[in-house]
C-alpha atoms as a PDB file:
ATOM      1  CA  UNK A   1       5.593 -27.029  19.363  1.00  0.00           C
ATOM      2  CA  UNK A   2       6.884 -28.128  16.608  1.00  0.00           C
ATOM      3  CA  UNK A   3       3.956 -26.934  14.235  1.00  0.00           C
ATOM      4  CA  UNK A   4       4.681 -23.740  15.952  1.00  0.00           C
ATOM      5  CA  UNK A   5       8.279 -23.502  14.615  1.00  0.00           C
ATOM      6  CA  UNK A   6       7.128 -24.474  11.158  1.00  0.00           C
ATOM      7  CA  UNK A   7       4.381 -21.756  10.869  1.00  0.00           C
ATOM      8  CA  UNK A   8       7.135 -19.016  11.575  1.00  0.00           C
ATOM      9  CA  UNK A   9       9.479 -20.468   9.088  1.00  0.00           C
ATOM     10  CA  UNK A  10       7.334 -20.466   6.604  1.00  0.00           C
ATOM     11  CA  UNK A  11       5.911 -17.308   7.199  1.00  0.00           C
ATOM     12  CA  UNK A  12       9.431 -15.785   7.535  1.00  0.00           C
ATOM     13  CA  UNK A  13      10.305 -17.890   4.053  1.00  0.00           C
ATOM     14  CA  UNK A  14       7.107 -15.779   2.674  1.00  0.00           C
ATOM     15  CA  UNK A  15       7.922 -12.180   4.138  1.00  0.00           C
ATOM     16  CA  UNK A  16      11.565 -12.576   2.643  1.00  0.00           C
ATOM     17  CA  UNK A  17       9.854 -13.749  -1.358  1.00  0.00           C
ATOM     18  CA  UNK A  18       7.530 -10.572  -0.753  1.00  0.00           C
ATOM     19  CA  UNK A  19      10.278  -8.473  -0.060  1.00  0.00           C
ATOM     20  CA  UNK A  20      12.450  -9.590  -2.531  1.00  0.00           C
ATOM     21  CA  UNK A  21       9.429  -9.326  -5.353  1.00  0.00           C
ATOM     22  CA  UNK A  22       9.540  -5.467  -5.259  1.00  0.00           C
ATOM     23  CA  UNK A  23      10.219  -3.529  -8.279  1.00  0.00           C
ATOM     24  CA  UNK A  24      11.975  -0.414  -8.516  1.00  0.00           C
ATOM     25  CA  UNK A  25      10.849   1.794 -11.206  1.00  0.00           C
ATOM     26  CA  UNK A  26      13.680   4.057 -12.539  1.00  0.00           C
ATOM     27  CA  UNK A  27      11.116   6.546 -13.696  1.00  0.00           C
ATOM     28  CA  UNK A  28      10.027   9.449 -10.882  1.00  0.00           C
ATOM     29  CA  UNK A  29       9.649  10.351  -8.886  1.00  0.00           C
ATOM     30  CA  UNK A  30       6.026  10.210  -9.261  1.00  0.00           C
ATOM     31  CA  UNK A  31       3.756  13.278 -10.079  1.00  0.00           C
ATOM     32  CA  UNK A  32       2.286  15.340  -7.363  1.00  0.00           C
ATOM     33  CA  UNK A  33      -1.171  13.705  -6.245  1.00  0.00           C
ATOM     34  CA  UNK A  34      -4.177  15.363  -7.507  1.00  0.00           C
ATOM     35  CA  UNK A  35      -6.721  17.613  -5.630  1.00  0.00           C
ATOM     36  CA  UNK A  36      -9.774  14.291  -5.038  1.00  0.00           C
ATOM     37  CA  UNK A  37     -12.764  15.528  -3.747  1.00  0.00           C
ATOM     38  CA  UNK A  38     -14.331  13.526  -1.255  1.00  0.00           C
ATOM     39  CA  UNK A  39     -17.653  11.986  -1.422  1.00  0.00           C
ATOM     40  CA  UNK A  40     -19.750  12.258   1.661  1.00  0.00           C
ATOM     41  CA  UNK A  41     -19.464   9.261   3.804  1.00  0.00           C
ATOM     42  CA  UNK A  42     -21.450   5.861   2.632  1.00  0.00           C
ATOM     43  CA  UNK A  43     -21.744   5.385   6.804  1.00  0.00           C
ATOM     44  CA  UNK A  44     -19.879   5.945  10.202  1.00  0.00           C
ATOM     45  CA  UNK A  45     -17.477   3.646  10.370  1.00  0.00           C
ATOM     46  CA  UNK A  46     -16.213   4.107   6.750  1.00  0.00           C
ATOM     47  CA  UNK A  47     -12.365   5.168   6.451  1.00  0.00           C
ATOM     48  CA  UNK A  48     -11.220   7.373   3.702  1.00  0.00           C
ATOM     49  CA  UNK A  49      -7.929   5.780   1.644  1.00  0.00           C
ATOM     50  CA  UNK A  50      -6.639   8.550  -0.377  1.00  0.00           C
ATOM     51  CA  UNK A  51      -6.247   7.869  -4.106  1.00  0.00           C
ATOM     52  CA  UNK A  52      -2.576   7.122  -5.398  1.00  0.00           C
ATOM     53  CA  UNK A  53      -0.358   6.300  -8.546  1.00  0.00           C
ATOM     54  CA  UNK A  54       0.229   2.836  -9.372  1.00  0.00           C
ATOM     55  CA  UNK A  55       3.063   2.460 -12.133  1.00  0.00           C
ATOM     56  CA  UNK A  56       2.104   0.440 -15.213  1.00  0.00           C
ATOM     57  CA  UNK A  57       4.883  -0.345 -17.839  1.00  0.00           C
ATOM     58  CA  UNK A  58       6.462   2.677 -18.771  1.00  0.00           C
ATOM     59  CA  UNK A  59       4.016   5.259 -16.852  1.00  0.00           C
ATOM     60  CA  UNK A  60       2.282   6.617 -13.631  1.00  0.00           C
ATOM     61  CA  UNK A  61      -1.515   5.832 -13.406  1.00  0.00           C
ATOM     62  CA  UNK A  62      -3.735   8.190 -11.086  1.00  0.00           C
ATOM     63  CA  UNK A  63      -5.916   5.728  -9.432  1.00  0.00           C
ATOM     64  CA  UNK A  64      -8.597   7.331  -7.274  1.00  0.00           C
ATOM     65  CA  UNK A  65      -9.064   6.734  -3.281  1.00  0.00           C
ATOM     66  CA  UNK A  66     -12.275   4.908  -1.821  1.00  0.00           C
ATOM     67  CA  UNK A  67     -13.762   4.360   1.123  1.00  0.00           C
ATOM     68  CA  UNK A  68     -13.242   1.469   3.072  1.00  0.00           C
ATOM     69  CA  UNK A  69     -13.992  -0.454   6.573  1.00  0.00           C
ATOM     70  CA  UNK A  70     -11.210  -1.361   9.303  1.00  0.00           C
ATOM     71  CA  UNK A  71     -11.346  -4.393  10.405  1.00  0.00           C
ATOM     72  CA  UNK A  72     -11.131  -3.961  13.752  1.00  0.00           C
ATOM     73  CA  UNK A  73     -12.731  -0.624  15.613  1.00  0.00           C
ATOM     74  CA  UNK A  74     -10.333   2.172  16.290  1.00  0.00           C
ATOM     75  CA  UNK A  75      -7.689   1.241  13.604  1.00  0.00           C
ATOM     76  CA  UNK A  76      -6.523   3.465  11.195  1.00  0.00           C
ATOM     77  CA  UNK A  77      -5.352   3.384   7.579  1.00  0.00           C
ATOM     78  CA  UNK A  78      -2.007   3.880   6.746  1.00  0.00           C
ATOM     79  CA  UNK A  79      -1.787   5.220   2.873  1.00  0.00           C
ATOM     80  CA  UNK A  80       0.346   3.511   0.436  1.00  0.00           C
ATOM     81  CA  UNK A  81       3.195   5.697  -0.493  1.00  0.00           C
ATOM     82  CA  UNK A  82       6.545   5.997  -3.128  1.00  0.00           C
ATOM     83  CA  UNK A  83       9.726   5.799  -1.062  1.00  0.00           C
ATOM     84  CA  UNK A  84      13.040   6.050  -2.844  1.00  0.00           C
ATOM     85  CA  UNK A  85      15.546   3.392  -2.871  1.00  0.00           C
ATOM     86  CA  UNK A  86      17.822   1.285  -4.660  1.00  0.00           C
ATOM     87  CA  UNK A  87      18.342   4.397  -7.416  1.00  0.00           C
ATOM     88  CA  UNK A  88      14.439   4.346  -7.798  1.00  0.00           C
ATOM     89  CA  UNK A  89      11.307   3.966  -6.371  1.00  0.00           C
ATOM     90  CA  UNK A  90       9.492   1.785  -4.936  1.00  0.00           C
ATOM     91  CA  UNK A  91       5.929   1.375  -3.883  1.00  0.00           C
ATOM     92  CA  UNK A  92       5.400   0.791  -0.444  1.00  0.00           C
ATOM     93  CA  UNK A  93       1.573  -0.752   0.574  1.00  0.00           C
ATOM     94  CA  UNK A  94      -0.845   1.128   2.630  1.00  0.00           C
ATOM     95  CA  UNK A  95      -1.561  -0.802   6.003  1.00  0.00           C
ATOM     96  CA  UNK A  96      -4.099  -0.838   8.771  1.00  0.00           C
ATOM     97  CA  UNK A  97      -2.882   0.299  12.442  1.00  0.00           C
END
């Protein structure tokens, strides 16, 4: 039990220094995303993950999307997105459901 309680404190003490670690970039809000075409499927349980801009130093960088593979059947993927706070933006991560 008590192993129990230190695994969640730690992994509290973790999701807190992740939080915290977010930079807001003053800059934005980010450009429109660019038309991507989409390449045909590499096989069937391939996921498309739209491309997105990832902010490095004093500008936005287009980078493209990519296929990828859940890892577990019937999840989906969440994109990444900009969401404004704090008097900027910051990036929020995409995420499996």
């Amino acid at each position: 039990m008590r192993k129990f309680f230190i695994a969640a404190a730690f992994a509290v003490l973790l999701g807190l220094g992740s939080a915290s670690a977010q930079v807001v970039v003053r800059i934005g809000p980010p450009p429109h995303p660019p038309r991507e075409v989409i390449p045909v499927r590499p096989g069937p349980n391939y996921v498309w993950a739209p491309g997105f801009y990832r902010y490095e130093g004093n500008r936005y960088v287009w980078v493209p999307g990519r296929y990828i593979v859940p890892p577990r059947p019937r999840m989906h993927w969440v994109p990444g997105h900009w969401a404004h706070r704090h008097g900027g933006y910051v990036w929020v991560e995409g995420h499996w459901r």
